[in-house]
Structure formats: C-alpha cells, structure tokens
Protein backbone atom coordinates (compact mmCIF):
# COMPACT_ATOMS: atom_id res chain seq x y z
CA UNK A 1 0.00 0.00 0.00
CA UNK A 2 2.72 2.36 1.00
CA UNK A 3 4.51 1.86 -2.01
CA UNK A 4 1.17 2.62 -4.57
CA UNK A 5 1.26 5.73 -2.43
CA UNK A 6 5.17 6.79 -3.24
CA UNK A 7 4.45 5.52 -7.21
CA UNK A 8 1.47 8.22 -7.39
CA UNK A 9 3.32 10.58 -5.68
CA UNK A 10 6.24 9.99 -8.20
CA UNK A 11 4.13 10.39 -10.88
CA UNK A 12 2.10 13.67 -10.25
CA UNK A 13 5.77 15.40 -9.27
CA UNK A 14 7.27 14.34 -12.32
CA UNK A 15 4.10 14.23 -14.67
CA UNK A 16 5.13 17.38 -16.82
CA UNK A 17 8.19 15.90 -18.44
CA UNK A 18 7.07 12.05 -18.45
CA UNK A 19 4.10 12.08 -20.14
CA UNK A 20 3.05 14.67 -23.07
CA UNK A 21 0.50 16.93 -22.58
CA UNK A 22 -2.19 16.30 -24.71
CA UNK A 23 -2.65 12.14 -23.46
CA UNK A 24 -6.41 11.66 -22.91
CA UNK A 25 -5.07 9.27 -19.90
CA UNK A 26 -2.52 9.45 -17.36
CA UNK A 27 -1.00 6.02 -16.55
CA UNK A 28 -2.54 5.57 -13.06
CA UNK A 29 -5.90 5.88 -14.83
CA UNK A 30 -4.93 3.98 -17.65
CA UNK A 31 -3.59 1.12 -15.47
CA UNK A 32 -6.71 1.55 -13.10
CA UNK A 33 -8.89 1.09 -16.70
CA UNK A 34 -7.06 -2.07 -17.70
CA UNK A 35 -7.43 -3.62 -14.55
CA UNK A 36 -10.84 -3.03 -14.08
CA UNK A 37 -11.17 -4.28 -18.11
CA UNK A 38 -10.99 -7.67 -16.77
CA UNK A 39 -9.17 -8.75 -20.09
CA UNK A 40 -6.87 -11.10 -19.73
CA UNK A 41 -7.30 -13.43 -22.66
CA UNK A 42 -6.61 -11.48 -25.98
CA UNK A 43 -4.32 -11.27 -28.99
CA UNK A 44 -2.01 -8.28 -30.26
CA UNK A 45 0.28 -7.34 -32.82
CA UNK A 46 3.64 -6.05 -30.72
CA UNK A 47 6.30 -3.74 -32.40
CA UNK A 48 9.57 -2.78 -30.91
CA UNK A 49 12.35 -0.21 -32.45
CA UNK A 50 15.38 -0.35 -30.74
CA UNK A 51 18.79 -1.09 -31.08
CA UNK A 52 18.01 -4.86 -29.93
CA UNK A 53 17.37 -8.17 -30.73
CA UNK A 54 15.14 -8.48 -34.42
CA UNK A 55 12.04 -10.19 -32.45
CA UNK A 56 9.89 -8.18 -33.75
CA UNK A 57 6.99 -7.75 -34.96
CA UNK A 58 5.12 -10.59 -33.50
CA UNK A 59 1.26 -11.28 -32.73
CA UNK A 60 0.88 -12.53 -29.46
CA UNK A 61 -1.65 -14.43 -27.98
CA UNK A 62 -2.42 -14.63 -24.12
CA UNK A 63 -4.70 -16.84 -22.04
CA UNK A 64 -5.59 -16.36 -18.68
CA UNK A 65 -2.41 -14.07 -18.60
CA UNK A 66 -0.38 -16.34 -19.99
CA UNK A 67 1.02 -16.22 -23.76
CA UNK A 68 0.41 -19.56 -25.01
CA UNK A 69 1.50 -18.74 -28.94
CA UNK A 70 3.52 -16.21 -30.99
CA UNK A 71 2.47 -16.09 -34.55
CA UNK A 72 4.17 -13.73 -37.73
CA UNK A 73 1.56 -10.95 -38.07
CA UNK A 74 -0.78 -11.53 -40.87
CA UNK A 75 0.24 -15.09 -41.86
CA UNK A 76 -0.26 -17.31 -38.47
CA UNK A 77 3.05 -19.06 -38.79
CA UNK A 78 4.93 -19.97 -36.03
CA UNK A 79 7.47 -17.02 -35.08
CA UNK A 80 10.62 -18.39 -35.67
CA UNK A 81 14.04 -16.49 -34.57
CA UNK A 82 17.35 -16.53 -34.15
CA UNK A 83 18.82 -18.70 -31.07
CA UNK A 84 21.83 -18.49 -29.16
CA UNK A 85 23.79 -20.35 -31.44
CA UNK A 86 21.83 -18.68 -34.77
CA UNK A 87 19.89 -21.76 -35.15
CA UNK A 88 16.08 -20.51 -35.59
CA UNK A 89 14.06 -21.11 -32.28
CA UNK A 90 10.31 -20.95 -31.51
CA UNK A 91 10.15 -17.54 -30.56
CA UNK A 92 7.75 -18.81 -27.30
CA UNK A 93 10.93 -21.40 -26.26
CA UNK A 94 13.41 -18.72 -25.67
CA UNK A 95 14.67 -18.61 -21.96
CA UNK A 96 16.40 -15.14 -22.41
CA UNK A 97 13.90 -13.19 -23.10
CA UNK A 98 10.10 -13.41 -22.45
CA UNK A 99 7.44 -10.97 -24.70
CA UNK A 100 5.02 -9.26 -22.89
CA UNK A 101 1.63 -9.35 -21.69
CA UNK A 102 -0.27 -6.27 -21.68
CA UNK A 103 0.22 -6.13 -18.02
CA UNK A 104 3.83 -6.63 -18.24
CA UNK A 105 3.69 -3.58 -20.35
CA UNK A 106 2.49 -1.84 -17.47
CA UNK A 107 5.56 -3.00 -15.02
CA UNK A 108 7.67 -2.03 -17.66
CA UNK A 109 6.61 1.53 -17.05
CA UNK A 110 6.96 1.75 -13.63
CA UNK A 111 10.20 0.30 -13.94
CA UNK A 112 11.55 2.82 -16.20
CA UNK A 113 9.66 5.52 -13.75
CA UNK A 114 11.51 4.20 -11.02
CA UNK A 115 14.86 4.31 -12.99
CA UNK A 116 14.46 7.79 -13.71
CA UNK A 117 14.27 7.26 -17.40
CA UNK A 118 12.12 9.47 -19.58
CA UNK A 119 8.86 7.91 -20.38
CA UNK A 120 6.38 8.82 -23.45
CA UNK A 121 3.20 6.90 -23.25
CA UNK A 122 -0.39 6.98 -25.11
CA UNK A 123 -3.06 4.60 -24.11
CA UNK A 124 -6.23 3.28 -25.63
CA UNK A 125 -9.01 5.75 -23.84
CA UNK A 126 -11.47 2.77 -23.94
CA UNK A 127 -9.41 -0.54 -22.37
CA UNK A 128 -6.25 2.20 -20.85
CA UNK A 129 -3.95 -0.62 -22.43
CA UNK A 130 -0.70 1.33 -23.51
CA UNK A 131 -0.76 1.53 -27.33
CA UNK A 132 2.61 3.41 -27.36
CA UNK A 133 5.58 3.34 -25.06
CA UNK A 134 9.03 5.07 -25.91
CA UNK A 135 11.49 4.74 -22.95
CA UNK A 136 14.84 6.59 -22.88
CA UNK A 137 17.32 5.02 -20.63
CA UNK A 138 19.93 7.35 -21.33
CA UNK A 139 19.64 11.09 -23.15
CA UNK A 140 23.16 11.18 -24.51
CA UNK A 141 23.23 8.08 -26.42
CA UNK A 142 21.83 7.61 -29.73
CA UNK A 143 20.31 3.88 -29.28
CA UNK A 144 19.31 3.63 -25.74
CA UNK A 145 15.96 4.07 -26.33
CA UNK A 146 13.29 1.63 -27.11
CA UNK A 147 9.54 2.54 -28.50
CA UNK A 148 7.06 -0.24 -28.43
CA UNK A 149 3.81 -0.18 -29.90
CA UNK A 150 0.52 -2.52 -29.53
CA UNK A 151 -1.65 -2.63 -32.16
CA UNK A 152 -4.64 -5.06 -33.80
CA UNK A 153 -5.78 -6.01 -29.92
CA UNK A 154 -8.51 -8.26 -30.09
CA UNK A 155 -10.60 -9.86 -26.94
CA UNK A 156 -10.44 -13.93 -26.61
CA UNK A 157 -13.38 -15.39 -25.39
C-alpha cells in the first residue's frame, strides 16, 4: 500500500516531463482502466524499435495471462528467430527473453519511472492498455531508447 502511495506521488511530481500533454489518460488511470477491463485473454500485434534483438513484430496471444503462442503478423506461422547459437528457435521457447503481456507492459513503465528514465506513453481511452511506449534510458546516447507499440488487440473469449 505504501509503495502505490510513493508511485502516485512519483508520478504527479514528475508528470510534466514524463508524459506529453495532450494524453487523454494518465498512466494511473490507464492502469486503473485495464485492470478493471478484466481482459486477460486477448491477442495483439507487438512492435519494438530499438537497437536490440530483431524479435519483432510478432502477434501474441495470451490466455488467462499467460502467452500460449507467438504467430508472424498476418500469416499465423509460427514465429521463428534466431537462437543463441543462430539456429532458428520458436520464438515462445526462448529462456532469455520473455514478450510481454499487456500487463507486463504496465511493469515495464513503472520500472523505467523508477529508474528515472524518460517515459512517453499513449493509451487506448477505452481498455487504458498502452498503445505506445518510448522509454529513454539514457539522453546522450543515440540507441538507448526503445519505443514499443501494440496494435490489432482483439478480446479472446
């Protein structure tokens, strides 16, 4: 409880530089809309840019908060990339790095909040998922920033 109470205060002292202006949501609210949403069994089309591994784009599928299957947008083959050892690899079976659920998308913005980065986020004014979140970890380098987009979201039932 205390700590919900440090994050808002966090956020409405540093609210003029994190998030732009004209947002229809703040993230409290947004994250306050997705949780009371209910959804957790749903499909979306993730997009990252960043100076990172080429994972991207993907469609992601998530049951009961879970991801159960990453497809190729638009052709529902299995998303195949490139392993440790550059063999391809279901994209679901790698152990380094896990794709995110809406909510983790959420986490991931408190996490950069608490690391002081700069944080740019729009969300959907009807579910308050994030639809856009660009993150720069450092303001001096050229490819420390990340921008990741959800798109084509689409309830399971």
């Amino acid at each position: 409880m205390k700590f919900k109470y440090a994050f808002i205060a966090l956020c409405v002292t540093l609210s003029c530089s994190i998030f732009e202006a004209d947002e229809p949501l703040k993230y409290l609210e947004a994250k306050e809309k997705w949780e009371a949403s209910g959804l957790n069994s749903y499909s979306y089309v993730l997009n990252v840019s960043c100076f990172c591994a080429n994972l991207w784009p993907a469609e992601l599928v998530v049951e009961n908060g879970s991801i159960v299957a990453i497809y190729e947008p638009n052709t529902s083959e299995r998303k195949m990339v490139d392993g440790p050892e550059g063999e391809p690899v279901y994209a679901l079976d790698l152990e380094y790095y896990s794709y995110p659920t809406i909510d983790s998308l959420f986490k991931e913005i408190e996490l950069a909040l608490n690391r002081k980065n700069d944080v740019r986020a729009e969300f959907n004014p009807s579910t308050g998922m994030p639809i856009e979140i660009a993150i720069d970890e450092d303001k001096l380098a050229m490819d420390a920033g990340v921008i990741i987009r959800v798109s084509n979201f689409v309830e399971i039932n």
